[in-house]
C-alpha atoms as a PDB file:
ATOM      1  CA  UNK A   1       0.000   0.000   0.000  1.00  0.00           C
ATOM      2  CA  UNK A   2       1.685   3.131  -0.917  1.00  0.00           C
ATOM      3  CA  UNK A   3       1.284   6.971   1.376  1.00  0.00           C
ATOM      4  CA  UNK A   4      -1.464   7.946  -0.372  1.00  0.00           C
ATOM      5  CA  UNK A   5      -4.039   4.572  -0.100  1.00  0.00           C
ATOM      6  CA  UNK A   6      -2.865   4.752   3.533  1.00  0.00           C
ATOM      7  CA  UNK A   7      -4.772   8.322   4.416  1.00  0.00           C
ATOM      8  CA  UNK A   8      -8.410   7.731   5.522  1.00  0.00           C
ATOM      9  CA  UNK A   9     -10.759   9.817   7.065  1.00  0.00           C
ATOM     10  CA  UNK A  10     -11.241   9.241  10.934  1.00  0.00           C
ATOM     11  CA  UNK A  11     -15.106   8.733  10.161  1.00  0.00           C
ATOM     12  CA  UNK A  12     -16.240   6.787   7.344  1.00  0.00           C
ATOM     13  CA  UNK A  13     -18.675   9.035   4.572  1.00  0.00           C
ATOM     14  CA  UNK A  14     -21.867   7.070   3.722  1.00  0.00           C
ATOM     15  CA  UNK A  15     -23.188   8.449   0.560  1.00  0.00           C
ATOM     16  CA  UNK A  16     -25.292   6.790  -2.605  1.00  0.00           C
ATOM     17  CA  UNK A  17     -23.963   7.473  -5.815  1.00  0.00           C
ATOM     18  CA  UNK A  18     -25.479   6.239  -9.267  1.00  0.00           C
ATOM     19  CA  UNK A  19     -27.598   3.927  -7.604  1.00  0.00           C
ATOM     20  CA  UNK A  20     -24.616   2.183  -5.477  1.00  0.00           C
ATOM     21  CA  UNK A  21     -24.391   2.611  -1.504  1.00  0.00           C
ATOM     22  CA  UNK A  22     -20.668   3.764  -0.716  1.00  0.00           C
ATOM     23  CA  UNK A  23     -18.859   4.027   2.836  1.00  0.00           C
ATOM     24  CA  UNK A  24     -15.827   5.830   1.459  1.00  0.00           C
ATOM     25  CA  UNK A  25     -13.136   5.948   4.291  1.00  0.00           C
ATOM     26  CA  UNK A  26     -10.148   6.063   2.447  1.00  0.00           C
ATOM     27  CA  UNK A  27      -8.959  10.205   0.854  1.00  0.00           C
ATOM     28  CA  UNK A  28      -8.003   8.786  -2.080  1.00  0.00           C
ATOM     29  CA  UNK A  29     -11.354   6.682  -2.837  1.00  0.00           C
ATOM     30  CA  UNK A  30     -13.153  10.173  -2.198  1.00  0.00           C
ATOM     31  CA  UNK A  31     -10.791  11.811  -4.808  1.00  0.00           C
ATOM     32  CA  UNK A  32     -11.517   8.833  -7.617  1.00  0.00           C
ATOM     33  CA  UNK A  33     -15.383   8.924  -6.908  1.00  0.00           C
ATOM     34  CA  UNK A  34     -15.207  13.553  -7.149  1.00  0.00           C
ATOM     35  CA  UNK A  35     -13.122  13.200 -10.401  1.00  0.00           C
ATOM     36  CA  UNK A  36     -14.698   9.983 -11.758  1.00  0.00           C
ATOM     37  CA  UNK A  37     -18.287   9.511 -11.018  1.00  0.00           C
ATOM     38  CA  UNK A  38     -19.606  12.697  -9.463  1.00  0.00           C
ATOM     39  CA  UNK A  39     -22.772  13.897 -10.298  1.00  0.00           C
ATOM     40  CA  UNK A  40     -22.607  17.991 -10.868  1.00  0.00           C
ATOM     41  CA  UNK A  41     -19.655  20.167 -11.128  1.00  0.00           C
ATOM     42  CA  UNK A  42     -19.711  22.889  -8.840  1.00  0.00           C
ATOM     43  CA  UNK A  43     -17.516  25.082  -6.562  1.00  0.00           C
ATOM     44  CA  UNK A  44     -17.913  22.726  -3.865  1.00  0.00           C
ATOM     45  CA  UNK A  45     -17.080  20.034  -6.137  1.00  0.00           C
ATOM     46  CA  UNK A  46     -13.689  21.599  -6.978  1.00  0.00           C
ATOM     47  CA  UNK A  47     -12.908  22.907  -3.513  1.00  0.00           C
ATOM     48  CA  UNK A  48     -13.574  19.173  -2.481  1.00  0.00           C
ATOM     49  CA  UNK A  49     -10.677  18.114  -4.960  1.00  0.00           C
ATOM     50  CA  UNK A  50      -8.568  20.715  -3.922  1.00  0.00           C
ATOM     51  CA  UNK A  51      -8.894  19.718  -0.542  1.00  0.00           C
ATOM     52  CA  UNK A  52      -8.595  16.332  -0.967  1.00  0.00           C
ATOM     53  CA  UNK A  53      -5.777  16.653  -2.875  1.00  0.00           C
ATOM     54  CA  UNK A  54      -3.823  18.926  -0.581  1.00  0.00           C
ATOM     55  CA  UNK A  55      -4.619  16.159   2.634  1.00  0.00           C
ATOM     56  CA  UNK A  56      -3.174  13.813   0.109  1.00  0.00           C
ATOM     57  CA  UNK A  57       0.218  15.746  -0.379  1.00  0.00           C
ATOM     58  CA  UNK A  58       0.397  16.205   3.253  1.00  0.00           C
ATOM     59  CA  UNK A  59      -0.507  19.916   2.972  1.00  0.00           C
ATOM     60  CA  UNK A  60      -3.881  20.282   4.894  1.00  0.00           C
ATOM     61  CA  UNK A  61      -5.687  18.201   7.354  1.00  0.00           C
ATOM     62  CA  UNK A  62      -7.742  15.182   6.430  1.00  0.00           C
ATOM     63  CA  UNK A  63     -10.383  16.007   8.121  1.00  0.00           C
ATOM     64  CA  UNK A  64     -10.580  19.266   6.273  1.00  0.00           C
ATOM     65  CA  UNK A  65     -10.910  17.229   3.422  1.00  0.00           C
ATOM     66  CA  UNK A  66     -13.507  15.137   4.696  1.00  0.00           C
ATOM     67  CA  UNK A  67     -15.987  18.091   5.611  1.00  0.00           C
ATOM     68  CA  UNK A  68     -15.020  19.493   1.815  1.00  0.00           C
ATOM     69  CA  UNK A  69     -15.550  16.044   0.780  1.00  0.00           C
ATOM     70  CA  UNK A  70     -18.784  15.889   2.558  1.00  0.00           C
ATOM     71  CA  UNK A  71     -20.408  19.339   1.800  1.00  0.00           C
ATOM     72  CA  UNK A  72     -20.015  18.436  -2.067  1.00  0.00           C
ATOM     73  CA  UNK A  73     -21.720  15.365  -1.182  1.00  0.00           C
ATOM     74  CA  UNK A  74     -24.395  16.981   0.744  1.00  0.00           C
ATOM     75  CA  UNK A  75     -24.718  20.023  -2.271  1.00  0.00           C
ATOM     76  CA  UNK A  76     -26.149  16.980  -4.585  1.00  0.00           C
ATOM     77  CA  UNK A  77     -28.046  14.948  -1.804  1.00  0.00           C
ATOM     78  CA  UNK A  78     -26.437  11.813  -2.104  1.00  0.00           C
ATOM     79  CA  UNK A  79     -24.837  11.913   1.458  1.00  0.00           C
ATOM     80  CA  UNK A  80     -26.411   9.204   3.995  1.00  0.00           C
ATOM     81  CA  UNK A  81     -24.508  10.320   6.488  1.00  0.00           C
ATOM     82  CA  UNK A  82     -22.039  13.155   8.137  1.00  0.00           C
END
């Protein structure tokens, strides 16, 4: 497993996504599913990424990216739960 699969948010993100049920703990997974299979792109979208991608490079706090992670989420209603 290399540094970046390693990073995971202290508190799992439940969210449904084209149909699927998702508990995304790991950052990365969250980064695939924003640049892969997200619904809209918005601002909170991108300042997800950002995020995610800065927690990733060791520049900001995971958990910063997990609230980005999960107000993009909650912007498009497919978060279970926070």
């Amino acid at each position: 497993m290399d540094a970046f699969e390693a990073r995971k948010f202290d508190v799992p993100v439940r969210l449904t996504l084209n149909g699927r049920e998702r508990e995304v703990l790991k950052v990365a997974d969250a980064g695939r599913l924003l640049l892969n299979d997200w619904p809209i792109n918005t601002m909170r979208r991108r300042r997800a990424m950002l995020a995610i991608l800065a927690a990733l490079r060791d520049k900001r706090p995971i958990e910063d990216a997990r609230q980005a992670f999960v107000d993009a989420a909650q912007e498009c209603t497919i978060v279970q739960a926070a």
